[in-house]
PDB file of N, CA and C in Angstrom:
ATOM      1  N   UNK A   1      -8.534  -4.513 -18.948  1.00  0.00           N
ATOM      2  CA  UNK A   1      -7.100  -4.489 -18.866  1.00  0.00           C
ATOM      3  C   UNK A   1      -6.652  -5.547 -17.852  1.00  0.00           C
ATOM      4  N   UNK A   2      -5.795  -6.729 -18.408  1.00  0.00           N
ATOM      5  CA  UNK A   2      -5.532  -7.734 -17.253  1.00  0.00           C
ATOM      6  C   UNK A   2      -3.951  -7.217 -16.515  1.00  0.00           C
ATOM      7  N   UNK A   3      -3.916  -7.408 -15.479  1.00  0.00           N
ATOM      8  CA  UNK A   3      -3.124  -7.344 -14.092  1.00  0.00           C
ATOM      9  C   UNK A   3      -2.268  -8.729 -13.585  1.00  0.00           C
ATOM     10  N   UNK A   4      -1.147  -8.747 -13.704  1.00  0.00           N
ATOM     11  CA  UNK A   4      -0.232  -9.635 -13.404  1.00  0.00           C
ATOM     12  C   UNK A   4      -0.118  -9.572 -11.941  1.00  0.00           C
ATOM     13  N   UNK A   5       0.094 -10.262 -11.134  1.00  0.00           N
ATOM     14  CA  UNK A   5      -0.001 -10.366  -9.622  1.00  0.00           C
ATOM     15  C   UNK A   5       1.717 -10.118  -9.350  1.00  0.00           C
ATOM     16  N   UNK A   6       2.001  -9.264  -9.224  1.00  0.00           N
ATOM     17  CA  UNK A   6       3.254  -9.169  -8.819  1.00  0.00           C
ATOM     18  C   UNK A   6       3.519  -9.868  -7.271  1.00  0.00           C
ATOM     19  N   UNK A   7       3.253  -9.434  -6.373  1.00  0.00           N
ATOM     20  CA  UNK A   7       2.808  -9.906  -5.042  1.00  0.00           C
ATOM     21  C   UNK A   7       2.115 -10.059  -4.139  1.00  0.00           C
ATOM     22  N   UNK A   8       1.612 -10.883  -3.001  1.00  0.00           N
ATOM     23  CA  UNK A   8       0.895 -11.011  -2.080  1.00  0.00           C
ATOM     24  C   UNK A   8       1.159 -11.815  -1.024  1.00  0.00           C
ATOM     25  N   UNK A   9       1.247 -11.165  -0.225  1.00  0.00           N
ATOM     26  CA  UNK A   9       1.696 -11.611   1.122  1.00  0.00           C
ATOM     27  C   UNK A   9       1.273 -10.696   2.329  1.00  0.00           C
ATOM     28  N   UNK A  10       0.965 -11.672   3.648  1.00  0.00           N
ATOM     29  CA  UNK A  10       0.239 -11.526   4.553  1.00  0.00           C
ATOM     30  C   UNK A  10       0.706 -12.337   5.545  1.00  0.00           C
ATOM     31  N   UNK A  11       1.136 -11.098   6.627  1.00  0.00           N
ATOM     32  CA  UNK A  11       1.969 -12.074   8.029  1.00  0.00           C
ATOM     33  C   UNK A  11       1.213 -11.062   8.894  1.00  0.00           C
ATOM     34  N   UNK A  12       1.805 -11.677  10.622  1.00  0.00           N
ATOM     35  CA  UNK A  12       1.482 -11.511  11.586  1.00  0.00           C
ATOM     36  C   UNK A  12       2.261 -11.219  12.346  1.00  0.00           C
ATOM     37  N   UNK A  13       2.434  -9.629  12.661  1.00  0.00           N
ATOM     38  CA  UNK A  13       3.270  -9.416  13.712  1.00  0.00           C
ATOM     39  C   UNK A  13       3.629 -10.254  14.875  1.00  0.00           C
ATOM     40  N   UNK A  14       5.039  -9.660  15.366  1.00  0.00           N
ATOM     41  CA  UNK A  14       5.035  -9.587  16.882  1.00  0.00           C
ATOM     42  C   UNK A  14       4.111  -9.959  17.847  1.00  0.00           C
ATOM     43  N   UNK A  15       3.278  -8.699  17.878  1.00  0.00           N
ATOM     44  CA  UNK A  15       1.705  -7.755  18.290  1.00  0.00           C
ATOM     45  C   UNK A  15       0.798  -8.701  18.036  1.00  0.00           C
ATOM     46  N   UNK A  16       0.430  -9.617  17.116  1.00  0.00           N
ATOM     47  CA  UNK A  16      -0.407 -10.120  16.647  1.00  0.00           C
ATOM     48  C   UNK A  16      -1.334  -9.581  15.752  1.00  0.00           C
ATOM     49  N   UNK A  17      -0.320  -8.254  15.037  1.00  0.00           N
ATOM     50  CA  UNK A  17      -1.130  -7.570  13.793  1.00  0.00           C
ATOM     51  C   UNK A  17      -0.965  -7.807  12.625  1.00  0.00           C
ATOM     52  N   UNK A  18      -1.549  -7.588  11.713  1.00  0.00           N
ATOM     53  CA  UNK A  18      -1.338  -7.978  10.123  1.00  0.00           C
ATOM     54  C   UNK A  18      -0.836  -6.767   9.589  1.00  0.00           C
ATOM     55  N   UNK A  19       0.085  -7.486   8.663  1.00  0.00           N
ATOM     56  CA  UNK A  19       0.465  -6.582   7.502  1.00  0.00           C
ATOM     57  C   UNK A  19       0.285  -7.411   6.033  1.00  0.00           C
ATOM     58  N   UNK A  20      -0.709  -6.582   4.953  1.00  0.00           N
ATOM     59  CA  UNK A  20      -0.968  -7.517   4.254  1.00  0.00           C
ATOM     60  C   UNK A  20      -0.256  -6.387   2.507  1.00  0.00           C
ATOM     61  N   UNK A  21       0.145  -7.188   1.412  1.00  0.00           N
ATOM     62  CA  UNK A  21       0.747  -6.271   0.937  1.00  0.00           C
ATOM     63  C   UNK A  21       0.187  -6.937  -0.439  1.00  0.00           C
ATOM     64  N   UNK A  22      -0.270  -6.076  -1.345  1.00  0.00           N
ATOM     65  CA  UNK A  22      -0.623  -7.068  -2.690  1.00  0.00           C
ATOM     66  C   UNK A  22       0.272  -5.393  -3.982  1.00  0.00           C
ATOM     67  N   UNK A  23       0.207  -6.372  -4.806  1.00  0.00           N
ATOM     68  CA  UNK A  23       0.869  -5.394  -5.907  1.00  0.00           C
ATOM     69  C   UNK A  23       0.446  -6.108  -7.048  1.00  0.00           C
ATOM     70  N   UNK A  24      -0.030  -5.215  -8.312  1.00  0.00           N
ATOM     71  CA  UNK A  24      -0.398  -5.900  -9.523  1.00  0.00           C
ATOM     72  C   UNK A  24       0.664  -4.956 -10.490  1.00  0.00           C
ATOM     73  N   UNK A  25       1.089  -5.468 -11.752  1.00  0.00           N
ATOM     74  CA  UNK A  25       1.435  -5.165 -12.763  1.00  0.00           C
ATOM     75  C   UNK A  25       0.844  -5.007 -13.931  1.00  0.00           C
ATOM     76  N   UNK A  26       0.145  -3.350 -14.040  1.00  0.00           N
ATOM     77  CA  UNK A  26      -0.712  -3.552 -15.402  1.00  0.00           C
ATOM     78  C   UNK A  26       0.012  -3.652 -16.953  1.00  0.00           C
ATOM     79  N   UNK A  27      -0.794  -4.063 -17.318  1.00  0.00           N
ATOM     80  CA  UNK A  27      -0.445  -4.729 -18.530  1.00  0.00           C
ATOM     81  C   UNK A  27       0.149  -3.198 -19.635  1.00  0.00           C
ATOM     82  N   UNK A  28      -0.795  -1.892 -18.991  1.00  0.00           N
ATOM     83  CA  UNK A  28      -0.078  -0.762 -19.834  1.00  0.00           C
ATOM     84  C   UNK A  28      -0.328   0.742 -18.973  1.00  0.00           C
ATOM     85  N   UNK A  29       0.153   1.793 -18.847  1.00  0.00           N
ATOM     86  CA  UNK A  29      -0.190   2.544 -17.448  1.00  0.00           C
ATOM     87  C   UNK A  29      -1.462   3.212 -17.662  1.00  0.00           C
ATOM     88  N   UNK A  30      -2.438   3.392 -16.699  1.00  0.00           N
ATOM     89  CA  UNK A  30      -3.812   4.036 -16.744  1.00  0.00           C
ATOM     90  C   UNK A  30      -2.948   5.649 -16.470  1.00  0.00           C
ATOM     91  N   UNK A  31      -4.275   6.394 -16.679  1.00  0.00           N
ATOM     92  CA  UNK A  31      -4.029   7.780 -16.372  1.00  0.00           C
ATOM     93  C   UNK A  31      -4.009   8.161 -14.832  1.00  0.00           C
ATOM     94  N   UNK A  32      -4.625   7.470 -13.674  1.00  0.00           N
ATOM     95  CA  UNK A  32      -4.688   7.226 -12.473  1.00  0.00           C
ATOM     96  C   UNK A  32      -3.132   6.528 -12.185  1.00  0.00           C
ATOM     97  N   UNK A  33      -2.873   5.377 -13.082  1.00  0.00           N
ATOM     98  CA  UNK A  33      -1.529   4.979 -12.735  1.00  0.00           C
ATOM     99  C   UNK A  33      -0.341   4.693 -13.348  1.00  0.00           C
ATOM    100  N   UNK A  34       0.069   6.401 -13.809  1.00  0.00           N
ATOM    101  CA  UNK A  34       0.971   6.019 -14.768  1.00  0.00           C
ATOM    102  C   UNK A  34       2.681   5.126 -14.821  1.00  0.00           C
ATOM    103  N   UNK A  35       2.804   4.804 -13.804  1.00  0.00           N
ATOM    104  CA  UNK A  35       3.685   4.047 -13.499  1.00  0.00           C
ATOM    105  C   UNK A  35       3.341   2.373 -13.450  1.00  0.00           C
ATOM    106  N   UNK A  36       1.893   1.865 -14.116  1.00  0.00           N
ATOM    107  CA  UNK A  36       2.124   0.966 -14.280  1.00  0.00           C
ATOM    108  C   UNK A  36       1.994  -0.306 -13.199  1.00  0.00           C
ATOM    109  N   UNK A  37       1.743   0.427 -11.909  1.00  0.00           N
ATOM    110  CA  UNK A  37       0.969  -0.355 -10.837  1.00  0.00           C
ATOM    111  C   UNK A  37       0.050  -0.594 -10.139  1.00  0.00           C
ATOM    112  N   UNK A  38      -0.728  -1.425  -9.753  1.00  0.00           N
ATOM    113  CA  UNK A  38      -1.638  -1.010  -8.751  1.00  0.00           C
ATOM    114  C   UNK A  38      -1.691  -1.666  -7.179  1.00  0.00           C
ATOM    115  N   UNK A  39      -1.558  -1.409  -5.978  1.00  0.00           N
ATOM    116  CA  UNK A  39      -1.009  -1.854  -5.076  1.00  0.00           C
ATOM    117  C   UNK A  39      -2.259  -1.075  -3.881  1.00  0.00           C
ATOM    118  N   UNK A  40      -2.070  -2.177  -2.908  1.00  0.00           N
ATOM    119  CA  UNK A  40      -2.655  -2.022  -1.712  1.00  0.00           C
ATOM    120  C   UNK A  40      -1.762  -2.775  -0.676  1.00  0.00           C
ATOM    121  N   UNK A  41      -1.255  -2.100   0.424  1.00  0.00           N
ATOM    122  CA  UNK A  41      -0.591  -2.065   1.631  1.00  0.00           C
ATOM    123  C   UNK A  41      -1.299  -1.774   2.865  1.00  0.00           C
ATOM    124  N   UNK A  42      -1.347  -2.304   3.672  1.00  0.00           N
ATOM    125  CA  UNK A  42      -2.262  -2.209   5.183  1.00  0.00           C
ATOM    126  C   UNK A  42      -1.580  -3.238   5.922  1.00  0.00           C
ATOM    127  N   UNK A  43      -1.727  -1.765   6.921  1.00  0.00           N
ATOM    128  CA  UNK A  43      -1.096  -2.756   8.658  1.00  0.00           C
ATOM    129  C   UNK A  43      -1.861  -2.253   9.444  1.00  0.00           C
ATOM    130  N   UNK A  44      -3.010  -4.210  10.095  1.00  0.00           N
ATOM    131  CA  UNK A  44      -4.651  -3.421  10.578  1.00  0.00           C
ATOM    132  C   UNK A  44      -4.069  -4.158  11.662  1.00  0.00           C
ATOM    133  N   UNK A  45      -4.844  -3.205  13.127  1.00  0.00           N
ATOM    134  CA  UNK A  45      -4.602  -3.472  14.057  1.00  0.00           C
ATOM    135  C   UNK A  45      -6.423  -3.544  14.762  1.00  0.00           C
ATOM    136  N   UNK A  46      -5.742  -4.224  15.420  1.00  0.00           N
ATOM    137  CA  UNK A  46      -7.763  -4.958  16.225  1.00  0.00           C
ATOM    138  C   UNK A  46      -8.692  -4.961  15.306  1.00  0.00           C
ATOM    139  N   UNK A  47      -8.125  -5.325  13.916  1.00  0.00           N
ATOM    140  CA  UNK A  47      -9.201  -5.121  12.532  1.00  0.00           C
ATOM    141  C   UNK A  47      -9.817  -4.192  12.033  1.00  0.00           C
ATOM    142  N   UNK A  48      -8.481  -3.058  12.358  1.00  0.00           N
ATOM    143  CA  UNK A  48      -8.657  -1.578  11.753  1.00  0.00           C
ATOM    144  C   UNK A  48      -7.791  -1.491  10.800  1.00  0.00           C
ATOM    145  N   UNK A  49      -7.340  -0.579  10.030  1.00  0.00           N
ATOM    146  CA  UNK A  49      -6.218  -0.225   9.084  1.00  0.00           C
ATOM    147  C   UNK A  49      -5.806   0.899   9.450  1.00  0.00           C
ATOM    148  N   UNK A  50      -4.461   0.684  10.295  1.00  0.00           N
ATOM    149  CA  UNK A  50      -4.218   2.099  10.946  1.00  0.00           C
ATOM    150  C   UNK A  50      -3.238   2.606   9.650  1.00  0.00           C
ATOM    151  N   UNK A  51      -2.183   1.856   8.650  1.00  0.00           N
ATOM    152  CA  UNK A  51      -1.869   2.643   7.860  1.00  0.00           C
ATOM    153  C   UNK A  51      -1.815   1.898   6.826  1.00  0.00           C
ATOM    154  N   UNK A  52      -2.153   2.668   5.878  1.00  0.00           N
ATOM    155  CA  UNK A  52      -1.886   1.928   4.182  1.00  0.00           C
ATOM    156  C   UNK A  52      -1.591   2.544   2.956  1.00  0.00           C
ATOM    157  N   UNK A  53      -1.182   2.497   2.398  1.00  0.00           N
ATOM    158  CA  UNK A  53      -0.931   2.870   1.097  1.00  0.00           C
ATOM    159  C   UNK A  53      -1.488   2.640  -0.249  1.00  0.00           C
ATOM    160  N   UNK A  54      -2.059   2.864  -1.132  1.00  0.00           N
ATOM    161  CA  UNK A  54      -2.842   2.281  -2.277  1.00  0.00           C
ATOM    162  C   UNK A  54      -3.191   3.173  -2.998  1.00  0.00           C
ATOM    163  N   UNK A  55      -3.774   2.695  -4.066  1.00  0.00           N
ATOM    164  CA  UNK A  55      -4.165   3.708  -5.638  1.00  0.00           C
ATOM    165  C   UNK A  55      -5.417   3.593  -6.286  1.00  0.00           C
ATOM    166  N   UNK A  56      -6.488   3.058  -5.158  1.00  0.00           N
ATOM    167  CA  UNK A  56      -7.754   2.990  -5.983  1.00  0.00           C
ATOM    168  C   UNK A  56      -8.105   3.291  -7.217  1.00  0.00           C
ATOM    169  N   UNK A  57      -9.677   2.962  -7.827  1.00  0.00           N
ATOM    170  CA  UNK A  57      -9.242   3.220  -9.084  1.00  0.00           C
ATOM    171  C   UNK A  57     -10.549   4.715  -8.910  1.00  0.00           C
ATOM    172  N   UNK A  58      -9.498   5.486  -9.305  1.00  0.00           N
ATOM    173  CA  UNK A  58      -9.950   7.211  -9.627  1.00  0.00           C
ATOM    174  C   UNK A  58      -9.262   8.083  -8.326  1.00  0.00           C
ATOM    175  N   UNK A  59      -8.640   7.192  -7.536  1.00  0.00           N
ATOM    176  CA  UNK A  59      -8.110   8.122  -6.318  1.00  0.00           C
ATOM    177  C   UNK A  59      -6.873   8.376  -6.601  1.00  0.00           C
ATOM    178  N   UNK A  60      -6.024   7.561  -7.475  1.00  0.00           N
ATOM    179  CA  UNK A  60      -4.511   7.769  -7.235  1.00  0.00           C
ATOM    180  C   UNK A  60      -3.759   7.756  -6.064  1.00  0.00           C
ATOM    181  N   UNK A  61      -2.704   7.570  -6.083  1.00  0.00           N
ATOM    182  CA  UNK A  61      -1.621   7.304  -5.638  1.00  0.00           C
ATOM    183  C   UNK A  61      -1.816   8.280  -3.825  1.00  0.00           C
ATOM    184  N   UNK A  62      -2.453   7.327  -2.674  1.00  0.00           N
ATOM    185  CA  UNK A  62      -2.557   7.967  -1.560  1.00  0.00           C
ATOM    186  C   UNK A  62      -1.882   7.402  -0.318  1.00  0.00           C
ATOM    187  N   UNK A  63      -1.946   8.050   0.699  1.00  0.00           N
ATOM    188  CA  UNK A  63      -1.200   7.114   1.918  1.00  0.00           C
ATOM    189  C   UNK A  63      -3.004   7.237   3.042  1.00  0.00           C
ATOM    190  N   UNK A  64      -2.679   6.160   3.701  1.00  0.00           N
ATOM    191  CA  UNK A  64      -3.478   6.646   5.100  1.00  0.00           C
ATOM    192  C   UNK A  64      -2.542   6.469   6.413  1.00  0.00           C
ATOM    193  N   UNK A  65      -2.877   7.274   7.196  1.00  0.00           N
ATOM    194  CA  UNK A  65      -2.240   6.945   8.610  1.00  0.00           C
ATOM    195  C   UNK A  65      -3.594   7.623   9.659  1.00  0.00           C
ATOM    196  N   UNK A  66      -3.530   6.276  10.292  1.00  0.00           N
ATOM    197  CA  UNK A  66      -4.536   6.674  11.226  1.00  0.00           C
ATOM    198  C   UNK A  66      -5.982   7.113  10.283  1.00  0.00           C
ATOM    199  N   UNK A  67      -6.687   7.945  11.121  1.00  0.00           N
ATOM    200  CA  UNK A  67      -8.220   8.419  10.029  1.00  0.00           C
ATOM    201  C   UNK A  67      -7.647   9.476   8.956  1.00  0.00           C
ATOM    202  N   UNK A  68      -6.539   9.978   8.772  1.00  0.00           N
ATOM    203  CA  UNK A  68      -5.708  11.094   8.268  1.00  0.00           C
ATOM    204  C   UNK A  68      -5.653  10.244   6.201  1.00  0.00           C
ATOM    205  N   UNK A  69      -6.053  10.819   5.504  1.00  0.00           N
ATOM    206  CA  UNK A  69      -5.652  10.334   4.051  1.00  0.00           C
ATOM    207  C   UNK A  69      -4.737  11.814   3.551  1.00  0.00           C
ATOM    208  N   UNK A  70      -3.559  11.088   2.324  1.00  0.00           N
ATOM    209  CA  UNK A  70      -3.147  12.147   2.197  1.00  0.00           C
ATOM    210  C   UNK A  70      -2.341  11.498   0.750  1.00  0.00           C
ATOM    211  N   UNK A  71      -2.543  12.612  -0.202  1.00  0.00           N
ATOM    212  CA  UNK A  71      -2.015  12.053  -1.598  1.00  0.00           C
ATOM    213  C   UNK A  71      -0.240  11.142  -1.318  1.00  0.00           C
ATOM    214  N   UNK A  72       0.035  10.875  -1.972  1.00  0.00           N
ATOM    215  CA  UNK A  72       1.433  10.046  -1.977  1.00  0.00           C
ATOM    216  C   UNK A  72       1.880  10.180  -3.243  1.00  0.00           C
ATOM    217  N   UNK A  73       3.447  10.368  -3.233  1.00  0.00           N
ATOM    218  CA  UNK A  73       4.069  10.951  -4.392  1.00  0.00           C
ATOM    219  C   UNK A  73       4.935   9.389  -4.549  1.00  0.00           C
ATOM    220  N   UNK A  74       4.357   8.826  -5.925  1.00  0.00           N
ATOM    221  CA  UNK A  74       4.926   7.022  -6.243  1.00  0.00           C
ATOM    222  C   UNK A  74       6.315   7.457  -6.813  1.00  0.00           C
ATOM    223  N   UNK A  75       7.608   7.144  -6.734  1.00  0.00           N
ATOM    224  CA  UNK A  75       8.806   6.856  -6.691  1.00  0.00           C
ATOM    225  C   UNK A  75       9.036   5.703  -7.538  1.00  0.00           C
ATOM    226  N   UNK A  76       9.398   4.618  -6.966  1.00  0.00           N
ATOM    227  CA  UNK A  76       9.340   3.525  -7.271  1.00  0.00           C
ATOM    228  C   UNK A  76       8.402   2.314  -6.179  1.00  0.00           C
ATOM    229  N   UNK A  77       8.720   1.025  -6.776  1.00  0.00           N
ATOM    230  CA  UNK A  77       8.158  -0.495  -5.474  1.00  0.00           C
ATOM    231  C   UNK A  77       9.000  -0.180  -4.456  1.00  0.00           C
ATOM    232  N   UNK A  78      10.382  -0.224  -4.695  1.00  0.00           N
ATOM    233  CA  UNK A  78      11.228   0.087  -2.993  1.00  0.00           C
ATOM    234  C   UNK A  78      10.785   0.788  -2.298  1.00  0.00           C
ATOM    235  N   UNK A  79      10.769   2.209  -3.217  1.00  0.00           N
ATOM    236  CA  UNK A  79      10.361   2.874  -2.255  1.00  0.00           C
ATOM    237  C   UNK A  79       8.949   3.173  -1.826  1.00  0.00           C
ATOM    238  N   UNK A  80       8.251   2.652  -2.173  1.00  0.00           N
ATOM    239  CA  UNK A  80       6.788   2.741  -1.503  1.00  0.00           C
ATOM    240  C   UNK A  80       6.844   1.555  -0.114  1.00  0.00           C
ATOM    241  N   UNK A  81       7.309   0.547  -0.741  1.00  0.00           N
ATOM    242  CA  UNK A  81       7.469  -0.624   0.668  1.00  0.00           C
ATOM    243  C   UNK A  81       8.791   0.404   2.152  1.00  0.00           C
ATOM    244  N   UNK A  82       9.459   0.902   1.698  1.00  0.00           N
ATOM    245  CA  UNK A  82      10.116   1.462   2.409  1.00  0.00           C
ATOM    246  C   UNK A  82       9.184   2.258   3.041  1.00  0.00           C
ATOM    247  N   UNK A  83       8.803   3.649   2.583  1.00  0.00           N
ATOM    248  CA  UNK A  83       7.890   4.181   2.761  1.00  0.00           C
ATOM    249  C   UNK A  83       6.867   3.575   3.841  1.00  0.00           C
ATOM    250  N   UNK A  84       5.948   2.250   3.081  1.00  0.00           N
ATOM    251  CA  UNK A  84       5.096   2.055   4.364  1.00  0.00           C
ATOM    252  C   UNK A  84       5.812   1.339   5.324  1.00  0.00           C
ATOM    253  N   UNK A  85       6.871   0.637   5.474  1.00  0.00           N
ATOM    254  CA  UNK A  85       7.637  -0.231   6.334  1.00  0.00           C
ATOM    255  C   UNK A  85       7.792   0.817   7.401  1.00  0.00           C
ATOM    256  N   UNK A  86       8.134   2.150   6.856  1.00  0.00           N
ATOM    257  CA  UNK A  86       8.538   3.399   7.680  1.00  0.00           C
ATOM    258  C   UNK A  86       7.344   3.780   8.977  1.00  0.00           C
ATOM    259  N   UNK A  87       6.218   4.011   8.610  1.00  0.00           N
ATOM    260  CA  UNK A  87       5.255   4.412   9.085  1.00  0.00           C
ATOM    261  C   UNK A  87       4.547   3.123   9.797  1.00  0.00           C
ATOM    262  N   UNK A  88       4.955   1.749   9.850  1.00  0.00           N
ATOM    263  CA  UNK A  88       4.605   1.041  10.201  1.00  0.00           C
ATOM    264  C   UNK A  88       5.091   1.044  11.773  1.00  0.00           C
ATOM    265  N   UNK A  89       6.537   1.192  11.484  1.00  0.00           N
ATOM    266  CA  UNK A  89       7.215   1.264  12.591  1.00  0.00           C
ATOM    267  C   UNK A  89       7.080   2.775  13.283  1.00  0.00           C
ATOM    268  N   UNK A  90       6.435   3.719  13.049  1.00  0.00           N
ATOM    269  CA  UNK A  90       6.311   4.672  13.630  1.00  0.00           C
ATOM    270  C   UNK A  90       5.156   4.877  14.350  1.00  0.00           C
ATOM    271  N   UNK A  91       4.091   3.893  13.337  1.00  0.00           N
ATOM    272  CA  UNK A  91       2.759   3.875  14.492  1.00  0.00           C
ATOM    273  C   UNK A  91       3.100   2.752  15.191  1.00  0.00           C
ATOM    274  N   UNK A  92       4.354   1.826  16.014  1.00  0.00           N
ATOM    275  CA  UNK A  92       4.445   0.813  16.525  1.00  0.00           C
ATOM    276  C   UNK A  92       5.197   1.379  18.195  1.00  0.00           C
ATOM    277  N   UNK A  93       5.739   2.948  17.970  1.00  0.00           N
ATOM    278  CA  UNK A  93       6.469   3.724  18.922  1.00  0.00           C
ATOM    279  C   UNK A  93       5.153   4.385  19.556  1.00  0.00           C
TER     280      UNK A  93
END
């Protein structure tokens, strides 16, 4: 099944941390992703991944924060970037 690159992009905090964000567009929805995306989000700090978001393939739709994993309920793209934008700034307090 081929994957359209919706996005990818990778900056450098403030902090001097990364936030790196990729998103694909499948070509038709898997049963893992029925909405039709597949995406990985991470904001690694000292070359950790303190939080991310993503949908491996057989894990579905999860968040991480910190060592903590925890399913994630997909909405839409806004709102998942919202979502991790959210928690980005909360592990930044």
């Amino acid at each position: 099944m081929k994957a359209i690159l919706v996005t990818h992009q990778k900056v450098t905090d403030e902090q001097g941390n990364t936030i790196e964000v990729k998103v694909w567009r499948l070509s038709e929805p898997k049963e893992d992703k029925p909405h039709g995306y597949r995406y990985s989000l991470a904001y690694i700090v000292d070359g950790e991944r303190v939080v991310g978001y993503d949908n491996g393939e057989g894990k579905g739709d999860h968040r991480h924060y910190g060592r903590k994993e925890e399913p994630y309920f997909f909405e839409s793209i806004d709102r998942l970037f919202d979502d991790f934008l959210e928690d980005v700034r909360r592990y930044k307090k």
